[in-house]
C-alpha atoms as a PDB file:
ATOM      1  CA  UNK A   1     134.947 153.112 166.135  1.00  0.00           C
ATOM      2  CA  UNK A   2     137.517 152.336 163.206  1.00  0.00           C
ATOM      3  CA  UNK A   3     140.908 152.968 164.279  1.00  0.00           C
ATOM      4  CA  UNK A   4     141.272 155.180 161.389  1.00  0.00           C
ATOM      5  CA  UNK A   5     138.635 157.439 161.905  1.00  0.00           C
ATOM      6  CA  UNK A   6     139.254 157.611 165.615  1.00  0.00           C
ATOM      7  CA  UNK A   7     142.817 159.268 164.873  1.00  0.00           C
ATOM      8  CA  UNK A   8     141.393 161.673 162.196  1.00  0.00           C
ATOM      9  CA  UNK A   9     138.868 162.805 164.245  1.00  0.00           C
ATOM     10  CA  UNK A  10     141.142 163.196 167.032  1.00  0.00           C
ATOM     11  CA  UNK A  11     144.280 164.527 165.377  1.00  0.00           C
ATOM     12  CA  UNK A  12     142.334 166.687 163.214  1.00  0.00           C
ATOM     13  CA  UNK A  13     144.233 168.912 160.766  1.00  0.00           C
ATOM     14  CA  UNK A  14     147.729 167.283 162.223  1.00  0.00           C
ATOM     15  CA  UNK A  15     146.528 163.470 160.870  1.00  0.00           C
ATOM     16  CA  UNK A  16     148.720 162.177 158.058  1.00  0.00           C
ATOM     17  CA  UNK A  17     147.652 159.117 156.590  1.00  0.00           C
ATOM     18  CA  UNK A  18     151.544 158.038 155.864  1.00  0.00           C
ATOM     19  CA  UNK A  19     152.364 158.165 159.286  1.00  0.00           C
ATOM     20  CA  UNK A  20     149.177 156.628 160.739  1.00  0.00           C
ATOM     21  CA  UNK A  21     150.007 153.745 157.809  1.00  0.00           C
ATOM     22  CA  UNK A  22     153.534 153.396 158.692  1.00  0.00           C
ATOM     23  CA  UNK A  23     152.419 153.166 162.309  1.00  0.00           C
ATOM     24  CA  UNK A  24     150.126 150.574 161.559  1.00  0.00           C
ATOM     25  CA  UNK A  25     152.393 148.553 159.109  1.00  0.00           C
ATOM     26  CA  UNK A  26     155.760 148.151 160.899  1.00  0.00           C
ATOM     27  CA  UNK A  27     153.951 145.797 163.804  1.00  0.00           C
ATOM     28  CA  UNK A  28     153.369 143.324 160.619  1.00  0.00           C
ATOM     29  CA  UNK A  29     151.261 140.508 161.519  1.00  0.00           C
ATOM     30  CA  UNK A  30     149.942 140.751 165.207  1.00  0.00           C
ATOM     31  CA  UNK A  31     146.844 140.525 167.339  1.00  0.00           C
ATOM     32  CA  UNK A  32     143.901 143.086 167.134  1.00  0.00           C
ATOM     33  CA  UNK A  33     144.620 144.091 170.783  1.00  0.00           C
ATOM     34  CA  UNK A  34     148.522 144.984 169.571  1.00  0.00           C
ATOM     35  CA  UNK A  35     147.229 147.174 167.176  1.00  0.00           C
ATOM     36  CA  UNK A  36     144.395 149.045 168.662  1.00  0.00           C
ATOM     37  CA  UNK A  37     146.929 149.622 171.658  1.00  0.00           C
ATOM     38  CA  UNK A  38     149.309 151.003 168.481  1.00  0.00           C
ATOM     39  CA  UNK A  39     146.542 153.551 167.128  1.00  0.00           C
ATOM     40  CA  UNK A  40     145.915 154.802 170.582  1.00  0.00           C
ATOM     41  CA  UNK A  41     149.913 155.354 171.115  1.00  0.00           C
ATOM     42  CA  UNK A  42     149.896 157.003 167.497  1.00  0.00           C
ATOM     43  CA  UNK A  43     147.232 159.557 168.509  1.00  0.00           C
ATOM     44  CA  UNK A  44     148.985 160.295 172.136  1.00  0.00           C
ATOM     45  CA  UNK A  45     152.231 161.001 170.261  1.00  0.00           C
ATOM     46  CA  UNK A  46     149.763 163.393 167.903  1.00  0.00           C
ATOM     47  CA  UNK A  47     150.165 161.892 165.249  1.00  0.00           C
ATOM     48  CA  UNK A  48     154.072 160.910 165.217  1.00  0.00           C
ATOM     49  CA  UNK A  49     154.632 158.070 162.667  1.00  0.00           C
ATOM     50  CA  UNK A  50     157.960 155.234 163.750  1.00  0.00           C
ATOM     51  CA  UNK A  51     159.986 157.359 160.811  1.00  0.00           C
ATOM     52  CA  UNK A  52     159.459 161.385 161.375  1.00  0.00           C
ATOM     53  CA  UNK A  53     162.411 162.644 159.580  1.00  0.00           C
ATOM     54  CA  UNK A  54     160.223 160.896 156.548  1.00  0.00           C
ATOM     55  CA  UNK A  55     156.934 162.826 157.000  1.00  0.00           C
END
């Protein structure tokens, strides 16, 4: 599954695509692995972006 749609269908409702971006985006260029392990993180913290006085 898409790491994107894996954290809207899990976060439902609470996803927001800035924060799941921002997420993504401040690792900058880094193995696959790095990343999926990033999304997962993402949608254990429900959805909390690296900047959440920002969202």
């Amino acid at each position: 599954m898409r790491a994107r749609e894996k954290a809207e269908k899990t976060l439902g409702a609470k996803f927001n695509i800035r924060a799941f971006h921002d997420a993504v985006l401040e690792l900058g260029s880094v193995p696959l692995p790095i990343v999926t392990a990033r999304i997962d993180r993402f949608i254990t913290e429900v959805g909390k972006g690296p900047y959440p006085a920002m969202e």
